[in-house]
Structures are given as C-alpha cells and as structure tokens.
C-alpha atoms as a PDB file:
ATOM      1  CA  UNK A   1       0.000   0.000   0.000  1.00  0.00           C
ATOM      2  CA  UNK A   2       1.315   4.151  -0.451  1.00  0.00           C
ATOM      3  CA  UNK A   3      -0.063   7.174  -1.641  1.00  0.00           C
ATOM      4  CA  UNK A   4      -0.334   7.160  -5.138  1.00  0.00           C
ATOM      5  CA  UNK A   5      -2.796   9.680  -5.341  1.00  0.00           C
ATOM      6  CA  UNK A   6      -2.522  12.901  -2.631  1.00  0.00           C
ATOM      7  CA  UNK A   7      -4.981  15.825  -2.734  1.00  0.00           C
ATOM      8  CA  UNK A   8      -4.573  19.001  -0.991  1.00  0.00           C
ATOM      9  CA  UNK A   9      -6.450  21.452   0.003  1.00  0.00           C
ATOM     10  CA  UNK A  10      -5.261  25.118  -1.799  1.00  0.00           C
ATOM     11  CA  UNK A  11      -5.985  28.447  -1.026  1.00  0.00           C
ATOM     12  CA  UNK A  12      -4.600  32.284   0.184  1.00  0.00           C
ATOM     13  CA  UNK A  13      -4.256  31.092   3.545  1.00  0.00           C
ATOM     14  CA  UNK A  14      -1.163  31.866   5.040  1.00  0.00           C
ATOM     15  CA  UNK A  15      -0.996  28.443   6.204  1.00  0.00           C
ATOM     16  CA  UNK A  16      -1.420  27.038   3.024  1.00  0.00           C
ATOM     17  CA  UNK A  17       1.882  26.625   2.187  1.00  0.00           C
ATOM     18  CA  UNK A  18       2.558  24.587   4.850  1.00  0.00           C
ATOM     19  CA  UNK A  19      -0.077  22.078   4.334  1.00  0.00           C
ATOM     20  CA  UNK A  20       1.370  21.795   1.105  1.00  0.00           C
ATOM     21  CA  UNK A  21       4.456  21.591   1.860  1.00  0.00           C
ATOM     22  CA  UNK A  22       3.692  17.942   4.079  1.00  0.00           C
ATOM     23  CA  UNK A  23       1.235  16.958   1.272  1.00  0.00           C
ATOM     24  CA  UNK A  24       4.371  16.702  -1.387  1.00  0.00           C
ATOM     25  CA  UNK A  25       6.520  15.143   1.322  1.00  0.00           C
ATOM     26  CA  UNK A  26       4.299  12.589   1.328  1.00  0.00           C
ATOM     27  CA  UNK A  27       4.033  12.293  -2.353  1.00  0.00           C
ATOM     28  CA  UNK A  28       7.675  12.393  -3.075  1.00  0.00           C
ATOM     29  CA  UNK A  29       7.970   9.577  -0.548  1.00  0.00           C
ATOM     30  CA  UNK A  30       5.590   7.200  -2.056  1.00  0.00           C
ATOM     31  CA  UNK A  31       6.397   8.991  -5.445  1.00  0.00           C
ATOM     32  CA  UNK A  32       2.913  10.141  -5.880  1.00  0.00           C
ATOM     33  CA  UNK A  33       0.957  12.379  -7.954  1.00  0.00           C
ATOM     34  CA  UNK A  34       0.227  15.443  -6.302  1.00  0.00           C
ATOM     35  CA  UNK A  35      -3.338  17.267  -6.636  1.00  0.00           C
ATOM     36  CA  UNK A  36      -3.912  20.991  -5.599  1.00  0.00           C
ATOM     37  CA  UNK A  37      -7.079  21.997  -5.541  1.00  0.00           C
ATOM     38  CA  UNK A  38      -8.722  25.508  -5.227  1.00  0.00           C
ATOM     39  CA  UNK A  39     -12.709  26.404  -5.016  1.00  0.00           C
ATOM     40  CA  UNK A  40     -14.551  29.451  -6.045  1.00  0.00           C
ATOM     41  CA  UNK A  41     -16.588  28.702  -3.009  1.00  0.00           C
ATOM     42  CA  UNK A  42     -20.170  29.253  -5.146  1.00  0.00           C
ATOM     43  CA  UNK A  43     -22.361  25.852  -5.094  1.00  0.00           C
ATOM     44  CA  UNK A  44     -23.752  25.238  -8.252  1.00  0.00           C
ATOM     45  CA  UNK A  45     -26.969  24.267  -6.351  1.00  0.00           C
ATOM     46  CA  UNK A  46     -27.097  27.792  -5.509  1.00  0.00           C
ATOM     47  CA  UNK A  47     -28.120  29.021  -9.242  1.00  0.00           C
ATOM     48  CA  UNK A  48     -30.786  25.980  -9.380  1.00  0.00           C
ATOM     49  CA  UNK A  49     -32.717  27.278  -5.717  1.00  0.00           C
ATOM     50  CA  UNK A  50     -32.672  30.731  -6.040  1.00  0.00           C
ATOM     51  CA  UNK A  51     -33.785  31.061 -10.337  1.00  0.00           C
ATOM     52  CA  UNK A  52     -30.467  33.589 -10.253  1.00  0.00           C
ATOM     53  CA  UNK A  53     -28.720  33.529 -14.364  1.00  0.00           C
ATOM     54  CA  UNK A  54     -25.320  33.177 -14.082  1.00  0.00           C
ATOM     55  CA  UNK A  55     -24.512  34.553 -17.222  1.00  0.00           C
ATOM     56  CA  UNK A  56     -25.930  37.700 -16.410  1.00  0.00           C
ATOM     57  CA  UNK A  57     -22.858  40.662 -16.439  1.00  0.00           C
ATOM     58  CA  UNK A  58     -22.653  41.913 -12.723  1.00  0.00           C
ATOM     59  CA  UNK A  59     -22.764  37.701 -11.907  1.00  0.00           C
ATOM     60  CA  UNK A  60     -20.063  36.885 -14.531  1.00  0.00           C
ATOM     61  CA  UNK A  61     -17.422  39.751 -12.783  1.00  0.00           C
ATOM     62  CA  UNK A  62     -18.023  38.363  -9.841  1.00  0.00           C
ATOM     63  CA  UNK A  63     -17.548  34.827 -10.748  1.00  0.00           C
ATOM     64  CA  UNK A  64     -14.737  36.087 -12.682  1.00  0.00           C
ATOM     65  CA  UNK A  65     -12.986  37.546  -9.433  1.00  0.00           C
ATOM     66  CA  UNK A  66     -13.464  34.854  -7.790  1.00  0.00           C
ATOM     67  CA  UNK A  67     -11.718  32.410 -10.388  1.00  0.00           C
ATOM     68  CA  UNK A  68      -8.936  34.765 -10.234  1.00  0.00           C
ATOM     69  CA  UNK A  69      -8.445  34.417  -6.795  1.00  0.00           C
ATOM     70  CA  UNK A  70      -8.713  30.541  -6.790  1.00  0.00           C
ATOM     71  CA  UNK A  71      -5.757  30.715  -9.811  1.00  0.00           C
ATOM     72  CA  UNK A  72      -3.219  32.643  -7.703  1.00  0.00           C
ATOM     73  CA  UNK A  73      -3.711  30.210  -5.033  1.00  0.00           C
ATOM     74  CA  UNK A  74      -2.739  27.449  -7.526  1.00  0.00           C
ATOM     75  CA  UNK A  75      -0.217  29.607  -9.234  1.00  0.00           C
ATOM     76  CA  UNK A  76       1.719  29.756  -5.562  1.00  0.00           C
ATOM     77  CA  UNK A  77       0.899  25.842  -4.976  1.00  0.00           C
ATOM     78  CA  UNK A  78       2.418  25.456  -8.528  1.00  0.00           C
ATOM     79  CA  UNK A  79       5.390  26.995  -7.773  1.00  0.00           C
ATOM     80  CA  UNK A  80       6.398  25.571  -4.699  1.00  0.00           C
ATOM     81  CA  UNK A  81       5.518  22.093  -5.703  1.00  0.00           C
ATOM     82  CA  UNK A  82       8.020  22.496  -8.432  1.00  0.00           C
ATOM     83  CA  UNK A  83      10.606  23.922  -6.060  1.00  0.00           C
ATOM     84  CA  UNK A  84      10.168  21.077  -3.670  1.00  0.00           C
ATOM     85  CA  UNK A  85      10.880  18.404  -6.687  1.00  0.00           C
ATOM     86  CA  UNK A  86       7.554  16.972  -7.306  1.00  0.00           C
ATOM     87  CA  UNK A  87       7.315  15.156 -10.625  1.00  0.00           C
ATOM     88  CA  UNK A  88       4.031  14.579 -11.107  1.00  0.00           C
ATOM     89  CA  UNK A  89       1.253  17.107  -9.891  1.00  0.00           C
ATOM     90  CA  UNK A  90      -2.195  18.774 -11.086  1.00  0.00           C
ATOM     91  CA  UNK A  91      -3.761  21.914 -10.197  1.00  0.00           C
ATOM     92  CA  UNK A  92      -7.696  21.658 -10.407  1.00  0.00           C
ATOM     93  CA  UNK A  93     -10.256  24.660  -9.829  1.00  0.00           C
ATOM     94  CA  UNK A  94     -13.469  23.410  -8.621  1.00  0.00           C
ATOM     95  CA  UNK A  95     -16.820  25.409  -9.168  1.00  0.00           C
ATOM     96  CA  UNK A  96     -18.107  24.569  -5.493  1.00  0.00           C
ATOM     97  CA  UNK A  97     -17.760  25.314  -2.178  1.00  0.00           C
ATOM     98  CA  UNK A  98     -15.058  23.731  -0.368  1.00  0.00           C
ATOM     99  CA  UNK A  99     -16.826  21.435   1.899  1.00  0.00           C
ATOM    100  CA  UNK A 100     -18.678  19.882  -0.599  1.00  0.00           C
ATOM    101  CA  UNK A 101     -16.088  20.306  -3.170  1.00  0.00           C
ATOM    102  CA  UNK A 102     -13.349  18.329  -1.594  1.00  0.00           C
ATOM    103  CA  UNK A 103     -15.528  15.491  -0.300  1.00  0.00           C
ATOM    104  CA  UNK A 104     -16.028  14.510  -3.644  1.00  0.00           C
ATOM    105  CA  UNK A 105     -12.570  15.174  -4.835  1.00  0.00           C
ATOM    106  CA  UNK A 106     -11.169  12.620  -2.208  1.00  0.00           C
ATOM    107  CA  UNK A 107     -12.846   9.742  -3.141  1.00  0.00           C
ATOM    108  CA  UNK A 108     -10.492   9.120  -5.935  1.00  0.00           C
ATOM    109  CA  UNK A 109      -7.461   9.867  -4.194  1.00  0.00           C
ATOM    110  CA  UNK A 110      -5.815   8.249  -1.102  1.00  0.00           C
ATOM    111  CA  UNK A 111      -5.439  10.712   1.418  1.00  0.00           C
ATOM    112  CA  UNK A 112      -6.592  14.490   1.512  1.00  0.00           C
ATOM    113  CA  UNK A 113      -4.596  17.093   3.244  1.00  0.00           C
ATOM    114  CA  UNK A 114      -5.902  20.242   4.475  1.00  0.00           C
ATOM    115  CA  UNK A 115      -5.694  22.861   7.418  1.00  0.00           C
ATOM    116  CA  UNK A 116      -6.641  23.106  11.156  1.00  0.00           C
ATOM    117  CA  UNK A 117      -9.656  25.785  11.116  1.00  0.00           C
ATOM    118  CA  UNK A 118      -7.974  29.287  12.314  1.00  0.00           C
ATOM    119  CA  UNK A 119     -10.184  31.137  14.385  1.00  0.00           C
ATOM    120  CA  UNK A 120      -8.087  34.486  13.336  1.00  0.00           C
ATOM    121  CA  UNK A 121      -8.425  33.209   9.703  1.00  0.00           C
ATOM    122  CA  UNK A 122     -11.909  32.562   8.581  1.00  0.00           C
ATOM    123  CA  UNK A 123     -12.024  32.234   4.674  1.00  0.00           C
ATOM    124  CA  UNK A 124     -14.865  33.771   3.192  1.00  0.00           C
ATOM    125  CA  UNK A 125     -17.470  31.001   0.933  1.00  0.00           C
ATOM    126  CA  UNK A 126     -16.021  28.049   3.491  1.00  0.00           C
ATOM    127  CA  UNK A 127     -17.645  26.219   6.232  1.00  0.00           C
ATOM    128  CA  UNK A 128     -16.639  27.011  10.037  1.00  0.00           C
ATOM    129  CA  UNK A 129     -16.900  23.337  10.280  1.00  0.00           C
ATOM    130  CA  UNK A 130     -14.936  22.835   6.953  1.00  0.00           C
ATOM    131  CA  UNK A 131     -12.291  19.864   8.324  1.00  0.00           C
ATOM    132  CA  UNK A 132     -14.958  18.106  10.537  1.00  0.00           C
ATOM    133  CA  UNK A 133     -17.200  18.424   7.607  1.00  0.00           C
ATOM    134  CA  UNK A 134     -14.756  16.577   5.321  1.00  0.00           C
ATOM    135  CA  UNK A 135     -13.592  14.268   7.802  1.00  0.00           C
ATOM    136  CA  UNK A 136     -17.066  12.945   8.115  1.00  0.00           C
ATOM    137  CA  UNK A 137     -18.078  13.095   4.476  1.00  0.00           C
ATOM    138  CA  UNK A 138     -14.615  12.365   2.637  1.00  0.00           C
ATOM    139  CA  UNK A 139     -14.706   8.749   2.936  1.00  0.00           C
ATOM    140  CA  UNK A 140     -10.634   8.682   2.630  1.00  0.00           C
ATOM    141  CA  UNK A 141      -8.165   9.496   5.192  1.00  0.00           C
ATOM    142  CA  UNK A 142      -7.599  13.129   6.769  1.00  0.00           C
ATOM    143  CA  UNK A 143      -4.476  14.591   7.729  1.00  0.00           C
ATOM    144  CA  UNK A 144      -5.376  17.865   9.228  1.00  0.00           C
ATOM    145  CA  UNK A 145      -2.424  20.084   9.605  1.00  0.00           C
ATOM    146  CA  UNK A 146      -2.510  22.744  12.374  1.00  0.00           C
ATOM    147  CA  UNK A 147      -1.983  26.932  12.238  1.00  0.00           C
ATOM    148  CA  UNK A 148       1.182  26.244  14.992  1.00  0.00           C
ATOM    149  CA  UNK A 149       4.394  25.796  13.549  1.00  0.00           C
ATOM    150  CA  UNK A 150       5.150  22.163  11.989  1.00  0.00           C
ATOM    151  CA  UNK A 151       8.183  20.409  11.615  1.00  0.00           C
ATOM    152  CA  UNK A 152      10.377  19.736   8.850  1.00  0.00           C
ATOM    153  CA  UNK A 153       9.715  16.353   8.535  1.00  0.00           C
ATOM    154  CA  UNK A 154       6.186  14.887   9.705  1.00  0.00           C
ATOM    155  CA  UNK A 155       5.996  10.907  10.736  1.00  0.00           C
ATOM    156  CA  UNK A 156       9.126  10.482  12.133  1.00  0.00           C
ATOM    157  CA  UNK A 157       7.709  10.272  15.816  1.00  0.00           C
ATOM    158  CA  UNK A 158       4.114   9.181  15.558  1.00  0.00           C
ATOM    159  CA  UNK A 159       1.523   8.586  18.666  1.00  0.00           C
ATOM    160  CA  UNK A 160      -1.019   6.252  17.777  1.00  0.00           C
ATOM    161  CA  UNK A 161      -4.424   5.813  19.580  1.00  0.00           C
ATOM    162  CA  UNK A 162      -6.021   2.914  20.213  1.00  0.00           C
ATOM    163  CA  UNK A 163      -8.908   1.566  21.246  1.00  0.00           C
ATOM    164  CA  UNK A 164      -9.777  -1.097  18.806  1.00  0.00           C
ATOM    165  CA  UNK A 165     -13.118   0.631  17.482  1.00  0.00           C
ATOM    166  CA  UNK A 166     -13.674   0.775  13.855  1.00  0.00           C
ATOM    167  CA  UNK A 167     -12.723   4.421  13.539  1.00  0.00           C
ATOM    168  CA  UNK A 168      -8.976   3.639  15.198  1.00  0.00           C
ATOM    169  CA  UNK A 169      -8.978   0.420  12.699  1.00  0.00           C
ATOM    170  CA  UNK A 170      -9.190   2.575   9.347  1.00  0.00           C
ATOM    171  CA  UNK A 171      -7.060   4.968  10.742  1.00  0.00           C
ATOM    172  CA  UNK A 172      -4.189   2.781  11.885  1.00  0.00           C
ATOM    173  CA  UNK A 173      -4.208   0.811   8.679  1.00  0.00           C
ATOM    174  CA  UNK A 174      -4.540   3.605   6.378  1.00  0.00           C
ATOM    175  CA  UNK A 175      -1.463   4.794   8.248  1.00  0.00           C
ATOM    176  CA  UNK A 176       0.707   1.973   7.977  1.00  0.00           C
ATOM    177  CA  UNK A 177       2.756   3.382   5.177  1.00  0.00           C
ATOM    178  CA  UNK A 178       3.424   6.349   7.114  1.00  0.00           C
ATOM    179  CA  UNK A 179       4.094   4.121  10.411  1.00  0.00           C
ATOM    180  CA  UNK A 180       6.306   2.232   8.098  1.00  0.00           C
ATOM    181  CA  UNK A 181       9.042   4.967   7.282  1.00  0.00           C
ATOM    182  CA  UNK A 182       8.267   6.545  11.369  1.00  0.00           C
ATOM    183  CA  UNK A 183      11.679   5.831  13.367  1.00  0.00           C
ATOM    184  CA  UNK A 184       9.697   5.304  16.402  1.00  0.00           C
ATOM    185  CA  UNK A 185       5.899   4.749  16.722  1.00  0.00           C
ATOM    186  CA  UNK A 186       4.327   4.978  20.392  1.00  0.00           C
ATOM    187  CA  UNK A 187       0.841   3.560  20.799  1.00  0.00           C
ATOM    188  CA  UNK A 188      -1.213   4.587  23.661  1.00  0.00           C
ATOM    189  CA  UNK A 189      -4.147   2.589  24.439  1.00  0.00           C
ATOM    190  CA  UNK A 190      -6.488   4.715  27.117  1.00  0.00           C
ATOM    191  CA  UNK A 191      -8.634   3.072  29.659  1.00  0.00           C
ATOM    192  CA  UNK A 192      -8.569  -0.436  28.123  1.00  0.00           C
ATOM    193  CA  UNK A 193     -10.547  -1.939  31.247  1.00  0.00           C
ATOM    194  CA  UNK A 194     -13.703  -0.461  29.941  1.00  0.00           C
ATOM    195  CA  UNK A 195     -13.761  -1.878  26.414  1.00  0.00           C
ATOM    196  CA  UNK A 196     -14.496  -5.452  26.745  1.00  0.00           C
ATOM    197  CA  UNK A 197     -12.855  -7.602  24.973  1.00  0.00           C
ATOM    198  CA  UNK A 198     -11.932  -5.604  22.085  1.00  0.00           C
ATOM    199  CA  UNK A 199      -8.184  -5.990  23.378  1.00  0.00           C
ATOM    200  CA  UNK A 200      -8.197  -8.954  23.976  1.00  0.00           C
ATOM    201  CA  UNK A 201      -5.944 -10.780  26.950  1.00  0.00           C
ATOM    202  CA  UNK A 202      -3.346  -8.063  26.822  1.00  0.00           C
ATOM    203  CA  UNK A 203      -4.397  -4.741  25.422  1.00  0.00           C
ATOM    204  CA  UNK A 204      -2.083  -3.586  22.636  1.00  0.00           C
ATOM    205  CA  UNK A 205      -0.177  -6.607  21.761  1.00  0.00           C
ATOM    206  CA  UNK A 206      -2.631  -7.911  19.074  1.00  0.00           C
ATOM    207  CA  UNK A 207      -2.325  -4.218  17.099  1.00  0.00           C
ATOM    208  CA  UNK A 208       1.826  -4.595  18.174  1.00  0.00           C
ATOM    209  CA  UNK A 209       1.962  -7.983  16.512  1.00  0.00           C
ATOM    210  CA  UNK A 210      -0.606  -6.607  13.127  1.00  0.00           C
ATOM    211  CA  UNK A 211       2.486  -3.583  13.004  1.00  0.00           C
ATOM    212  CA  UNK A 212       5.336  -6.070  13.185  1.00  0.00           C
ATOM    213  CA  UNK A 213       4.030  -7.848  10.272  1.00  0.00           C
ATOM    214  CA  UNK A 214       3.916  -4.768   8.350  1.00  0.00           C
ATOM    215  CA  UNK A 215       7.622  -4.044   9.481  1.00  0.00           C
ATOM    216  CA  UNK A 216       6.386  -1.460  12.347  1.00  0.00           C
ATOM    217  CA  UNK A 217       7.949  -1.957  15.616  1.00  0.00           C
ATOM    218  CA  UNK A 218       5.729   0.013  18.542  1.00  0.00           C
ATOM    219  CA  UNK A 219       5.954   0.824  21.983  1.00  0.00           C
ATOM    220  CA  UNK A 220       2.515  -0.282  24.111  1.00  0.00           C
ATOM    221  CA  UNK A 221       1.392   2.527  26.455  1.00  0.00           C
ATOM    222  CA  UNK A 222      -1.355   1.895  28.995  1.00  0.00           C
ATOM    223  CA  UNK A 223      -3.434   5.064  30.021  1.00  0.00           C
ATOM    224  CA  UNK A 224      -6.154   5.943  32.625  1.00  0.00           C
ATOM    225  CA  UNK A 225      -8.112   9.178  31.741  1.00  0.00           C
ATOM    226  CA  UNK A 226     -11.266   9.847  33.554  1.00  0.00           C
ATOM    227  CA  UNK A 227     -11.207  13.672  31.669  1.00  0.00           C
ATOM    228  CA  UNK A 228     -11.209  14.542  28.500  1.00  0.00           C
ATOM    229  CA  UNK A 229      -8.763  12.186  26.375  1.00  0.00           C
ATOM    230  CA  UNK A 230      -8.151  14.424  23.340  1.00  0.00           C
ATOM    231  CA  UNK A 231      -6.453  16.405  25.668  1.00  0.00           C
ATOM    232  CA  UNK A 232      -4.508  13.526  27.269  1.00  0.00           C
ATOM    233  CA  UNK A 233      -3.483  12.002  23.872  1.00  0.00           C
ATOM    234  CA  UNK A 234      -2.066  15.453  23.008  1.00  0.00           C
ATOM    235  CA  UNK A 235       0.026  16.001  26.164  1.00  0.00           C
ATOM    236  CA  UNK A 236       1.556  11.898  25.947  1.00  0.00           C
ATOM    237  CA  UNK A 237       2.549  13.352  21.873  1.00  0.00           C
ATOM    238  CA  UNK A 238       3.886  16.175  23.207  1.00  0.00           C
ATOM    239  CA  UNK A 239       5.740  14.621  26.407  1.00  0.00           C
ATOM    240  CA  UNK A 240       6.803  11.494  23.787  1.00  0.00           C
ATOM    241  CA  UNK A 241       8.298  14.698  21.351  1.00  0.00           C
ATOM    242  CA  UNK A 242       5.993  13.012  18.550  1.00  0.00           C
ATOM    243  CA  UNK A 243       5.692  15.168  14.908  1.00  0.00           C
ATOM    244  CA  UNK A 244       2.000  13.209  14.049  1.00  0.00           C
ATOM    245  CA  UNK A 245      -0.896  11.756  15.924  1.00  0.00           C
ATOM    246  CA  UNK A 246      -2.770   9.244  14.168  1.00  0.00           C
ATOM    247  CA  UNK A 247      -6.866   8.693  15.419  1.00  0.00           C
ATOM    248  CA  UNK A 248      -9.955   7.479  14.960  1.00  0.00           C
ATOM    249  CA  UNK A 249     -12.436   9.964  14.122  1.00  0.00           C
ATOM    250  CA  UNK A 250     -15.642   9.719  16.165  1.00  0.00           C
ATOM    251  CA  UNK A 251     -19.258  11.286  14.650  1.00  0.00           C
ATOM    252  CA  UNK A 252     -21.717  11.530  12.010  1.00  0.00           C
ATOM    253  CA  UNK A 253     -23.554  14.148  10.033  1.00  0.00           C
ATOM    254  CA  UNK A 254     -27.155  14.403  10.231  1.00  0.00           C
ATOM    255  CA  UNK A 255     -28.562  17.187   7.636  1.00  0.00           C
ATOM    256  CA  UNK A 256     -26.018  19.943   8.005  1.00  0.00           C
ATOM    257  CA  UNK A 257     -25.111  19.600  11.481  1.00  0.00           C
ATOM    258  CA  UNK A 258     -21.980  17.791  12.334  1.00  0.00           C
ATOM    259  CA  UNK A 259     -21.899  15.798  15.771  1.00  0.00           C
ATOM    260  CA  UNK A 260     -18.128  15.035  16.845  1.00  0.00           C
ATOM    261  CA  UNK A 261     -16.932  12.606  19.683  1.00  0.00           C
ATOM    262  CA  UNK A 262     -15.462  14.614  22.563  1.00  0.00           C
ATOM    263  CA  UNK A 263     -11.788  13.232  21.927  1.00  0.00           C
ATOM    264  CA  UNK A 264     -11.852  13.876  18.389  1.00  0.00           C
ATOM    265  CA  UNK A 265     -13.702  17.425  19.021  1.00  0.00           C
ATOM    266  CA  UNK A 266     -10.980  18.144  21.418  1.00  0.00           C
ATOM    267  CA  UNK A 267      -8.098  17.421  19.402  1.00  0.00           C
ATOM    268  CA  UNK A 268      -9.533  19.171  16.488  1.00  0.00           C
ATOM    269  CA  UNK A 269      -9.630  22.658  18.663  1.00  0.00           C
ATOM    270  CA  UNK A 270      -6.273  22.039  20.044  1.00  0.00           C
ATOM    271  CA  UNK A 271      -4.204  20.273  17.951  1.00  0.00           C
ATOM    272  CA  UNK A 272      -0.392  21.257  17.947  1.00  0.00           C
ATOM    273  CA  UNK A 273       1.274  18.886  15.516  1.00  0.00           C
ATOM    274  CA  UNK A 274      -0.352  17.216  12.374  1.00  0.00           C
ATOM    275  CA  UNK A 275      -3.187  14.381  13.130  1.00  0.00           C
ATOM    276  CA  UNK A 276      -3.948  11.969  10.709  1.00  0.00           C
ATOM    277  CA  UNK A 277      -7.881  10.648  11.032  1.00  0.00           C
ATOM    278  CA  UNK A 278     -10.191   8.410   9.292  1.00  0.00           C
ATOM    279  CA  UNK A 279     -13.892   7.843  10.033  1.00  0.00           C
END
C-alpha cells in the first residue's frame, strides 16, 4: 500500500503553504501524484434554488474575481511544488464550495490534506466546520495540519491511539505506510478496562503484533483518563516529542449539522502537531 494519489487542500491562507508543503513530502515519498485543488466557493446548487442567471454581467465579474483568486492560489501551490521536486502534480479549480467540493474530490485519491480551522483566519465562501465536515463526508483518510508551527519532517515520531473501534482500525491501517518509514511509533491505548474484549488478553499486543508484520515496531502505552482524552493524547505526543498523531475519528452528520466525539472534538480545537484521522 502508499499514496499514489494525494490531494490538498489550496488556497490564500497563510498556512497554506505549509499544508502543502507535508502533502508533497508525502508524495515524493511514495512517489505520488500530487493534486492541488482551489474552489470558487459558489455551489452550483445555488443558481438551481434561487432562479439567479449566471450569465448575467454583474454575476459573470463576480464569478470572474473569484476564479482569479482561486488561480493565484494554484499559481503559488504550482510553484512551490516544483521547487520542492515533485514530478508529477495537477492543479484543479473546482466550481463549489469547499466542503462539498473536496468530499467529492477525495474519493479518488488516497489521502486528503488540508488545514486546522484558524479562528483568526476565517475564509470567506467556506464552512466554520470545513475539516470536521470533510472528515465525516470524505470517505478517505484526513491529515489535518494545524496553524502552529510544523516540523520539517512529519511521521518520524508518531503517537497512535487505540482503542480497537472501527474508527482507530481505518485509521491505523490507512497509516501503515506512514508508520512504516516513522523511526519510532508509540501507541497509547487509554482506559482499556472499559472496552471489553476488544483488546483482547493483553491490550495492545494484538495491534503490536498486526504492526510487526507490516515491518512497524511500537511501543505499548497503557493510560487511565477519567477527563477529557483528546487532551490527554495530546500532552503523551507532546511529552513522547511526537511530529504526528494518528486517530480514529468519532461522529456523524445528520442534515447539516456535524456531531463530533469529545476526543476527536478536542483534538480538532487544540491540535499542535499534524493528526492523521479516518472515520
């Protein structure tokens, strides 16, 4: 298994460059093909509701200024793509809002890549819930990188939670690649007296002995956390000096709200290094 197909997440962000900077990493690592892609941030259901003509002049400058700001986005994702050494890469502007957009975008790629929401950043024509959104609706892996500073390299020191649900099964194994090239890989399994017999006899060594197999060698963790664990799974990264938490991701959408699991809720809000999710 790798990353043959990576799509990102472009815009005028000032943290865009960032999150593309880890989504080539990743694709020059697997050798991948690289896809950046921008929105307008109009829904084309928009035009269908409301009767408006898009072809109408004071519409078509406005869609027009729009595009233009979608195409310097991918003009600076272009650049630095090339400057990083990526072979093979796309740019793609999408007539939708980004939500929606990239949903549908990531079902034919294997992982999407995009940003921590910035509470001192809000795009304009984007979701407040745009990564819990996606996470939820994507189908494909997330890795959601945050506004603090990132390293260099991401996956070299990676904290894995688990609690053998479904959610922390498709994220582990859709991380294994990633856990693959990691020089150390710490998994912390929290409160594993009140899950049955998920475990098993000894909680963490049927995942440890899965990872070996796939050429990942792992250090078992057991943690108690009455509190909030999103908050406890990012202190253990941060005390364990890890670069990438990889998680289950805990919810489901019901019209347009979105209802999030407390850990995964938590982590989301205060996430310090990159977290890689699947749902």
């Amino acid at each position: 298994m790798s990353y043959k197909t990576i799509l990102v997440h472009v815009d005028q962000s000032i943290h865009a460059a960032t999150r593309i900077r880890v989504a080539a990493q990743i694709a020059l690592a697997d050798n991948g093909h690289l896809v950046g892609t921008a929105f307008t941030g109009l829904s084309p259901f928009v035009f269908s509701v409301s009767g408006l003509d898009p072809s109408v002049p004071p519409l078509l400058l406005q869609f027009d200024l729009l595009r233009q700001e979608g195409n310097r986005a991918l003009d600076a994702f272009e650049s630095q793509v090339r400057a990083l050494g990526v072979a093979s890469f796309e740019r793609r502007l999408i007539e939708d809002e980004p939500g929606a957009g990239l949903s549908v975008q990531a079902r034919y790629c294997d992982l999407v890549v995009l940003g921590q929401s910035d509470a001192n950043e809000a795009p304009p024509r984007q979701r407040a819930d745009f990564p819990e959104y996606v996470l939820l609706n994507c189908a494909r892996p997330v890795l959601v990188v945050p506004v603090a500073t990132v390293a260099e390299q991401v996956g070299t020191n990676v904290s894995v939670a688990w609690d053998a649900s479904m959610e922390a099964t498709r994220a582990l194994t859709s991380a294994v690649p990633m856990l693959r090239r990691a020089g150390h890989v710490d998994v912390v399994v929290f409160n594993p007296d009140t899950e049955g017999d998920l475990h098993g006899e000894q909680p963490g060594a049927d995942i440890g002995l899965y990872l070996a197999r796939h050429g990942v060698q792992i250090e078992v963790h057991h943690q108690k956390s009455a509190a909030d664990v999103g908050k406890a799974l990012l202190s253990l990264a941060l005390d364990f000096g890890s670069d990438l938490i990889v998680m289950g991701a805990y919810g489901h959408s019901r019209f347009r709200e979105i209802l999030l699991g407390g850990a995964t809720r938590s982590v989301l809000a205060s996430m310090h290094i990159p977290v890689w999710m699947s749902h």
